[in-house]
Protein backbone atom coordinates (compact mmCIF):
# COMPACT_ATOMS: atom_id res chain seq x y z
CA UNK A 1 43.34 -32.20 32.98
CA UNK A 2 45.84 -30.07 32.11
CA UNK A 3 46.36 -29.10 28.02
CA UNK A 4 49.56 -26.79 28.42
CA UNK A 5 52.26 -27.76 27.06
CA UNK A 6 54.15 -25.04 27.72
CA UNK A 7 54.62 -26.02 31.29
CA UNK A 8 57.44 -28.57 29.79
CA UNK A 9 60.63 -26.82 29.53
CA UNK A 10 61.46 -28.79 27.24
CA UNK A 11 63.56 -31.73 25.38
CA UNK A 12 66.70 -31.59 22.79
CA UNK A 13 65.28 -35.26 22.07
CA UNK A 14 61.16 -34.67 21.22
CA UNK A 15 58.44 -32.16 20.97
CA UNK A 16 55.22 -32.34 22.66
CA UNK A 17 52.13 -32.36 20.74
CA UNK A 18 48.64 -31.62 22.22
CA UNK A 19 46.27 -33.59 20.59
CA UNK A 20 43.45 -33.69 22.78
CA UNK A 21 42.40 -32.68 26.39
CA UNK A 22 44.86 -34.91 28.43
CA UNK A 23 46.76 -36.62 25.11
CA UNK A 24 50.14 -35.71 24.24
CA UNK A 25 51.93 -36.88 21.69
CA UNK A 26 56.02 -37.18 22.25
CA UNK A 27 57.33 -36.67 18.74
CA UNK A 28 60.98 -37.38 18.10
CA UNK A 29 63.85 -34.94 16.98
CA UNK A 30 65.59 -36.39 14.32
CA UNK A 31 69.57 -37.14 15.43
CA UNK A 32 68.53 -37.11 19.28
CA UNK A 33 68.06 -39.89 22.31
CA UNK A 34 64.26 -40.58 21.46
CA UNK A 35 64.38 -42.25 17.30
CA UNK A 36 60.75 -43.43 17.85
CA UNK A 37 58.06 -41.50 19.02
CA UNK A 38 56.01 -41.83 22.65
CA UNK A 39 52.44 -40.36 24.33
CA UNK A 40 51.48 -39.26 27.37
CA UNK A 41 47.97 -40.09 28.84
CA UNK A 42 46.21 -38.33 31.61
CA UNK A 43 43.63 -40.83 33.31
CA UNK A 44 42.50 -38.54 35.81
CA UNK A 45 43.73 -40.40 38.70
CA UNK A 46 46.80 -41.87 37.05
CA UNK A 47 49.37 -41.15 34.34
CA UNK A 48 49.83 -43.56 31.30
CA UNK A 49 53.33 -43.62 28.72
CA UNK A 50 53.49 -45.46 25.62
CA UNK A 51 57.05 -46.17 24.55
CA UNK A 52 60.02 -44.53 26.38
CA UNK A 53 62.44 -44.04 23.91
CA UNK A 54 66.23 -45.15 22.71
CA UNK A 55 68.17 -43.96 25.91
CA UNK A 56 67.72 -43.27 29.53
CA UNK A 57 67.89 -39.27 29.18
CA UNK A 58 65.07 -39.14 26.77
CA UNK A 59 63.26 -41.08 28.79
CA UNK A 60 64.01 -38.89 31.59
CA UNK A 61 62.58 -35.94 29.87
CA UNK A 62 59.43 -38.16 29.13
CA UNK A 63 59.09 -38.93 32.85
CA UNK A 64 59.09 -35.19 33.45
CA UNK A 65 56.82 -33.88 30.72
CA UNK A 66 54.17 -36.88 31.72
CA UNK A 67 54.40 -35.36 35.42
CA UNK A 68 54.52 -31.52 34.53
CA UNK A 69 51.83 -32.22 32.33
CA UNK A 70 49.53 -34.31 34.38
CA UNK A 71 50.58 -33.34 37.72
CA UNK A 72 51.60 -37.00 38.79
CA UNK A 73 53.93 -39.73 38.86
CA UNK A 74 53.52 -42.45 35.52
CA UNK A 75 51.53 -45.03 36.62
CA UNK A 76 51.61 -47.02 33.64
CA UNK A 77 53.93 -47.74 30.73
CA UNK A 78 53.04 -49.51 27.44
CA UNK A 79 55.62 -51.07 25.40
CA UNK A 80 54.02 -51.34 21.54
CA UNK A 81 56.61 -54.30 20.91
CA UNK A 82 60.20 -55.03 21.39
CA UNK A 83 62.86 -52.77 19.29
CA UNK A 84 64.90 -51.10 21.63
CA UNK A 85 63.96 -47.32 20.63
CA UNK A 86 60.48 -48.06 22.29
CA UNK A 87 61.80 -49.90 24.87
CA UNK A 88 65.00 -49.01 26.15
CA UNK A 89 64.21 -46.21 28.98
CA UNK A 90 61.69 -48.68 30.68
CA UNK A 91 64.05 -48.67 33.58
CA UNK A 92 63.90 -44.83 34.44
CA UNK A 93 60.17 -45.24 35.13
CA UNK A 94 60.57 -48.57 37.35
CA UNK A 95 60.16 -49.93 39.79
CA UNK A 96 56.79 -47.25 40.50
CA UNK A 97 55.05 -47.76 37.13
CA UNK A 98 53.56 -51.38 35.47
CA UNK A 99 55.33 -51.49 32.16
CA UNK A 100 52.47 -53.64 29.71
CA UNK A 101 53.30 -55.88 26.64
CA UNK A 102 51.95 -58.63 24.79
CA UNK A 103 53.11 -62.20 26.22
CA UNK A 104 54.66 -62.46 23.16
CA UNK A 105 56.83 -59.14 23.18
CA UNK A 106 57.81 -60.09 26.82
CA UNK A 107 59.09 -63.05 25.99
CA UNK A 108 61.74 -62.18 22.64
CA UNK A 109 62.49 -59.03 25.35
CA UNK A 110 63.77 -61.83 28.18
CA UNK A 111 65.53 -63.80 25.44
CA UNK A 112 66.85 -61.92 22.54
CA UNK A 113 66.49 -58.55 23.53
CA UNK A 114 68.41 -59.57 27.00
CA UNK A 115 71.27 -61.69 25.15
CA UNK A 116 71.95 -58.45 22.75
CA UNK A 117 72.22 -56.57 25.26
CA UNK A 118 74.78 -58.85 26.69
CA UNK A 119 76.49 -58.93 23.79
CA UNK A 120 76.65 -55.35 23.20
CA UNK A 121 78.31 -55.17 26.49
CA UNK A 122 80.63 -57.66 26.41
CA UNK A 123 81.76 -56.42 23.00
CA UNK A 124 80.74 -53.11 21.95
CA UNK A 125 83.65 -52.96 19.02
CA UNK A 126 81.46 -54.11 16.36
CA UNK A 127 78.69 -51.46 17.43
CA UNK A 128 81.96 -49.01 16.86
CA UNK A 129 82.73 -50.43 13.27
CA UNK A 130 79.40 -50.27 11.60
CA UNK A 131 79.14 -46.33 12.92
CA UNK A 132 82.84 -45.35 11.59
CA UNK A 133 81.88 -47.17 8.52
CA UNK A 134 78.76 -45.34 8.10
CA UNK A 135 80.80 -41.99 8.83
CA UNK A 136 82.46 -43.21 5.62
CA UNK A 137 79.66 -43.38 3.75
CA UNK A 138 78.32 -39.70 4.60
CA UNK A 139 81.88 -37.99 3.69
CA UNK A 140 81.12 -39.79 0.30
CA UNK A 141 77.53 -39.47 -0.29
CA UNK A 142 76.30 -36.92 -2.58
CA UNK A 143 72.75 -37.57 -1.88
CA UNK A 144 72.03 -34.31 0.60
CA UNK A 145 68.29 -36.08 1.97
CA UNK A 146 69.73 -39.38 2.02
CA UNK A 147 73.18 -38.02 3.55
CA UNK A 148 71.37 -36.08 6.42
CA UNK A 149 69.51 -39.00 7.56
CA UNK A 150 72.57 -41.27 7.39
CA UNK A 151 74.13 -38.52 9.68
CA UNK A 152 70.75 -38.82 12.00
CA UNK A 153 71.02 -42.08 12.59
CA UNK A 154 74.70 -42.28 12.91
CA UNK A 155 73.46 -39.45 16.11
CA UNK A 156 70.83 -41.57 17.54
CA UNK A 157 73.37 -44.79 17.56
CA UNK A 158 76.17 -42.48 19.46
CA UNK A 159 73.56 -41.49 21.79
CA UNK A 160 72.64 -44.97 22.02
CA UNK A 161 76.35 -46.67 22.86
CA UNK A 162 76.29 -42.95 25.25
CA UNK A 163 74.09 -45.11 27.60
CA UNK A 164 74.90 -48.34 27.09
CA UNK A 165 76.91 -49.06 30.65
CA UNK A 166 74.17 -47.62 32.62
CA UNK A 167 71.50 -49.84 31.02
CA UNK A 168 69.26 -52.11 32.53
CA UNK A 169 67.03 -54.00 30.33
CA UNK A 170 63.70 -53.37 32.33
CA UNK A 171 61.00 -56.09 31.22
CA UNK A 172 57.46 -56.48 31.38
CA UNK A 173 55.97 -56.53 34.54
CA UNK A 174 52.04 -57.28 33.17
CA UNK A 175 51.33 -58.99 29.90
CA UNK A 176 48.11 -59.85 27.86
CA UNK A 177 47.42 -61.29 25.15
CA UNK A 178 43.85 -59.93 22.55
CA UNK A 179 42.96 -56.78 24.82
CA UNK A 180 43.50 -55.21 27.84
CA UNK A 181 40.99 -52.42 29.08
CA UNK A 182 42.43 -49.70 32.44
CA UNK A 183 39.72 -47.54 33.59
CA UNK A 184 41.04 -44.48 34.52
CA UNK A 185 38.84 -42.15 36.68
CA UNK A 186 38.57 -39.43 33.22
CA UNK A 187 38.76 -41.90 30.74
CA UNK A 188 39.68 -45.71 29.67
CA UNK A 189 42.31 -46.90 27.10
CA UNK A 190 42.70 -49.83 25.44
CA UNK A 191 45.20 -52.04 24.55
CA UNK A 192 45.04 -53.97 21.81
CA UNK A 193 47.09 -56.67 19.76
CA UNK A 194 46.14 -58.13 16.45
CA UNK A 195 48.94 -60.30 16.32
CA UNK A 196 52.13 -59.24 14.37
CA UNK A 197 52.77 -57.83 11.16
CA UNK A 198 55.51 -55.64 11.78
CA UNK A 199 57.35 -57.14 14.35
CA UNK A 200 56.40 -61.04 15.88
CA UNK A 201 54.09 -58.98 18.06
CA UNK A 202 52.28 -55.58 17.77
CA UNK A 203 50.10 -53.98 20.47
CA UNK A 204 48.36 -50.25 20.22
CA UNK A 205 46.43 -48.08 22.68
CA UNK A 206 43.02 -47.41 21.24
CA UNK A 207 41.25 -44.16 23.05
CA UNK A 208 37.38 -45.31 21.92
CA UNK A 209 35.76 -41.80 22.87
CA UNK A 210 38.56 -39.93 20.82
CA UNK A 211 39.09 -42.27 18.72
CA UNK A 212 42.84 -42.02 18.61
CA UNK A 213 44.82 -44.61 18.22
CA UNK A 214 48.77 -44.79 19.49
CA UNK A 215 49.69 -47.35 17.10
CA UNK A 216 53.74 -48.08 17.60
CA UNK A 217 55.75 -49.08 13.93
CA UNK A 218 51.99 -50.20 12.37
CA UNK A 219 52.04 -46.83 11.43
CA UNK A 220 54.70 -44.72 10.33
CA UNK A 221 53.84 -40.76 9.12
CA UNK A 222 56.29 -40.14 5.99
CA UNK A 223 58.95 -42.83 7.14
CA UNK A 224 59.79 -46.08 5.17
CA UNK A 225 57.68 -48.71 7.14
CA UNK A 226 60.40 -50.98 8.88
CA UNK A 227 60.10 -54.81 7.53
CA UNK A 228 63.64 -56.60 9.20
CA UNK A 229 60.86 -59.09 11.24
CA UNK A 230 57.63 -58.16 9.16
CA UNK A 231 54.89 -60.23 7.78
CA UNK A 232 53.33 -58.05 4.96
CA UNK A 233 50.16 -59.78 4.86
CA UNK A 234 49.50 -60.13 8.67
CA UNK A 235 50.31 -56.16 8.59
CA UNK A 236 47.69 -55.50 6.08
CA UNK A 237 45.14 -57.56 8.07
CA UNK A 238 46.09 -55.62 11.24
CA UNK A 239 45.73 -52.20 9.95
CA UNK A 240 42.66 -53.05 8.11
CA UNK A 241 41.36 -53.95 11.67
CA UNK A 242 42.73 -50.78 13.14
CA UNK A 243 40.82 -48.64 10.73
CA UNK A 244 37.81 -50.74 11.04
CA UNK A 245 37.92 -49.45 14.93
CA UNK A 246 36.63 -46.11 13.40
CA UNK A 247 39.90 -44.35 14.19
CA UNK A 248 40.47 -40.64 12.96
CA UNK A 249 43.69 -40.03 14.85
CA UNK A 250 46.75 -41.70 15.11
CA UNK A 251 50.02 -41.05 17.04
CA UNK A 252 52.71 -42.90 14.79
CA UNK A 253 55.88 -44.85 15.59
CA UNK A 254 57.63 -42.12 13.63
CA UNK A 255 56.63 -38.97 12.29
CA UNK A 256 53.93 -36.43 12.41
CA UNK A 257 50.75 -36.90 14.40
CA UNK A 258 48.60 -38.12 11.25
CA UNK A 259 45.41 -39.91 10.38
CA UNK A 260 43.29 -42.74 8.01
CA UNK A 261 45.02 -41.39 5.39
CA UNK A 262 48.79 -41.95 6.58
CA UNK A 263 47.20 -45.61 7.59
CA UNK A 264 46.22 -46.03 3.85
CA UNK A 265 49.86 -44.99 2.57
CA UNK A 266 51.62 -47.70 4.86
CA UNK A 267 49.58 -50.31 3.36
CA UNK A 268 50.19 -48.55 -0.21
CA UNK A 269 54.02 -48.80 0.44
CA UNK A 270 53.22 -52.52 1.92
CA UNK A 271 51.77 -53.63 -1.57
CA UNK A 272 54.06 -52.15 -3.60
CA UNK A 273 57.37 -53.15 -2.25
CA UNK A 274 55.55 -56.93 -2.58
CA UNK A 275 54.32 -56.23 -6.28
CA UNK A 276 57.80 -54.87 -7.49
CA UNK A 277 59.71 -57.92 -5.07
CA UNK A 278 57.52 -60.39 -6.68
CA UNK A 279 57.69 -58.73 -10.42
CA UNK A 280 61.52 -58.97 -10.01
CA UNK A 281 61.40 -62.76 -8.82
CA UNK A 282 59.21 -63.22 -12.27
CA UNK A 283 61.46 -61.82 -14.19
CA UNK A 284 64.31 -62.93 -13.19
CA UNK A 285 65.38 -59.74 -12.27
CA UNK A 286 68.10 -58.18 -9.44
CA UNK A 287 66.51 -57.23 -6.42
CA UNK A 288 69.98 -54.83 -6.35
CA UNK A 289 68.12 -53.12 -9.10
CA UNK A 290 64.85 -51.97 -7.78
CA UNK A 291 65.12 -48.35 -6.72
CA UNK A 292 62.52 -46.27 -4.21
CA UNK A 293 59.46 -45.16 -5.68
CA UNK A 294 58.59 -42.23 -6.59
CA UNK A 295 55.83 -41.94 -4.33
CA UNK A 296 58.38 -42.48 -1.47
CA UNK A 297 61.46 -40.15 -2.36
CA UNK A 298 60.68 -37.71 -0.18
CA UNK A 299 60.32 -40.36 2.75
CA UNK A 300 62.37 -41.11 5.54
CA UNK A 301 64.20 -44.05 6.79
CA UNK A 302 65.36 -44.43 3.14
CA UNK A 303 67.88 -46.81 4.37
CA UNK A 304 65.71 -49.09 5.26
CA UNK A 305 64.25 -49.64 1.45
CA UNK A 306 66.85 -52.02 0.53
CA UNK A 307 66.54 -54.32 3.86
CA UNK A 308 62.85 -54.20 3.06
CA UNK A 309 63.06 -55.25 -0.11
CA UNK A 310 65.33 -58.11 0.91
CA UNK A 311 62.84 -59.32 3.67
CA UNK A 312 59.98 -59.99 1.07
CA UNK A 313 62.32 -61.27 -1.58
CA UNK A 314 63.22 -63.84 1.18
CA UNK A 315 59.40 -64.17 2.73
CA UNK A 316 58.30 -64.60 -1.24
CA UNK A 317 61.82 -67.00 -2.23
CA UNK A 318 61.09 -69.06 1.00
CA UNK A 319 57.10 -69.56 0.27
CA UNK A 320 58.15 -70.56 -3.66
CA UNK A 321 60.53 -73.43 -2.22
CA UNK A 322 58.23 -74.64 0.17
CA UNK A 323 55.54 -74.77 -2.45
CA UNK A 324 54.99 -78.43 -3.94
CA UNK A 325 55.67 -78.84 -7.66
């Protein structure tokens, strides 16, 4: 197996990470094609990809680095679950490679992620509206962290609606449900779901002898944990499990390749966002009032703080009227 990843020439949309003999980690550029990060796998006898990015030409450059670096064609691709920046270059690498989900992520792909995509088509305009308000936003923003990343994402989404005629929603072509094991003729990876905690259904690739886990959005290094379909407490329970495996590494959704400790901060920001949601709902309080953390100013995805905030005020608002008195 080949470690050098040098032989890439490279990607405006991610940097390759070595992080063991045969594992490379695909880790996004901020602003670019990619948003989420992805991971090469050498098997020995065949090549494995988890994730393939927002748009077709980072997922191009994936296809290349995975054969540059393992000297063949991707064999396999793994989609962790359903958002479209982990799912939306699936077509560059079929019809040759078996893309992998959970039943459960294959099925909200052939319904809702195939009717957005519909939509988008039929009426991109709206798509249009939300970026040339957001442009709005920046020019007034005096925030210089929280204006940069407004400015990144506003990058990614052109890139995005860049593509968006040439795309064909690629599903599934295996699913599983609990755990799926491939033997490789180097080494075996498997894929695991717990359920789902941050979207309806989470899967990771577990490397047992490296113990390295590619984990999707369960993990996030540095980045505001997205919550828009989470279940806090299922995602506690699954990343308890995960670190129960014995895992040292982990390849995040987004962010730096990390560890236990990064694992131990995502359910940190988990409990919080619940105890300061639930404190407000006490009190009588504004959710509009609750501000970011301390502990989390210098994360990103800060946009995403005030949708996650709304989620569990809903999750905890919805659980109080269903209660019995």
């Amino acid at each position: 197996m080949t470690n050098q990843t040098e032989t890439f020439s490279g990607s405006k949309h991610f940097r390759l990470n070595h992080v063991a003999n045969g594992v490379f980690a695909a880790i996004s550029v901020p602003g670019t094609g990619s948003l989420g990060n992805a991971a090469i796998i050498d098997l020995g006898d065949s090549t494995l990809v988890v994730d393939t990015f927002l748009t077709i030409e980072a997922a191009e450059d994936l296809q290349a680095a995975a054969i540059e670096l393992t000297g063949k064609p991707v064999t396999f691709v793994i989609n962790t679950h359903w958002h479209s920046d982990h799912t939306s270059g699936n077509q560059v690498f079929a019809p040759e490679a078996q893309i992998i989900s959970t039943s459960v992520t294959r099925e909200i792909m052939a319904t809702f992620g195939t009717e957005r995509l519909a939509r988008q088509l039929a009426n991109p305009e709206p798509i249009y509206k939300a970026m040339d308000e957001l442009d709005d936003k920046i020019q007034q923003e005096t925030d210089e962290k929280l204006k940069k990343e407004m400015q990144w994402e506003n990058a990614s989404d052109r890139e995005y609606m860049n593509i968006l005629p040439k795309l064909e929603y690629t599903l599934p072509t295996i699913s599983f449900d609990g755990q799926m094991t491939i033997h490789g003729s180097d080494r075996t990876v498997q894929l695991i779901t717990y359920g789902g905690g941050h979207t309806q259904s989470d899967a990771f690739v577990y490397l047992p002898e490296e113990k390295i886990a590619i984990t999707g959005d369960l993990v996030l290094s540095k980045h505001h944990p997205v919550m828009m379909y989470a279940n806090p407490d299922a995602w506690l329970n699954i990343l308890e499990r995960v670190e129960g495996l014995g895992v040292e590494t982990i390849i995040p959704g987004h962010g730096e390749v990390c560890g236990v400790k990064e694992l131990h901060e995502v359910k940190g920001y988990i409990k919080d966002i619940v105890a300061l949601v639930t404190e407000a709902v006490q009190n009588k309080k504004s959710i509009d009032e609750l501000a970011v953390p301390e502990a989390y100013g210098d994360w990103y995805f800060t946009t995403y703080f005030k949708p996650n905030v709304k989620r569990v005020y809903d999750s905890i608002a919805g659980s109080a009227a269903s209660t019995p008195l």
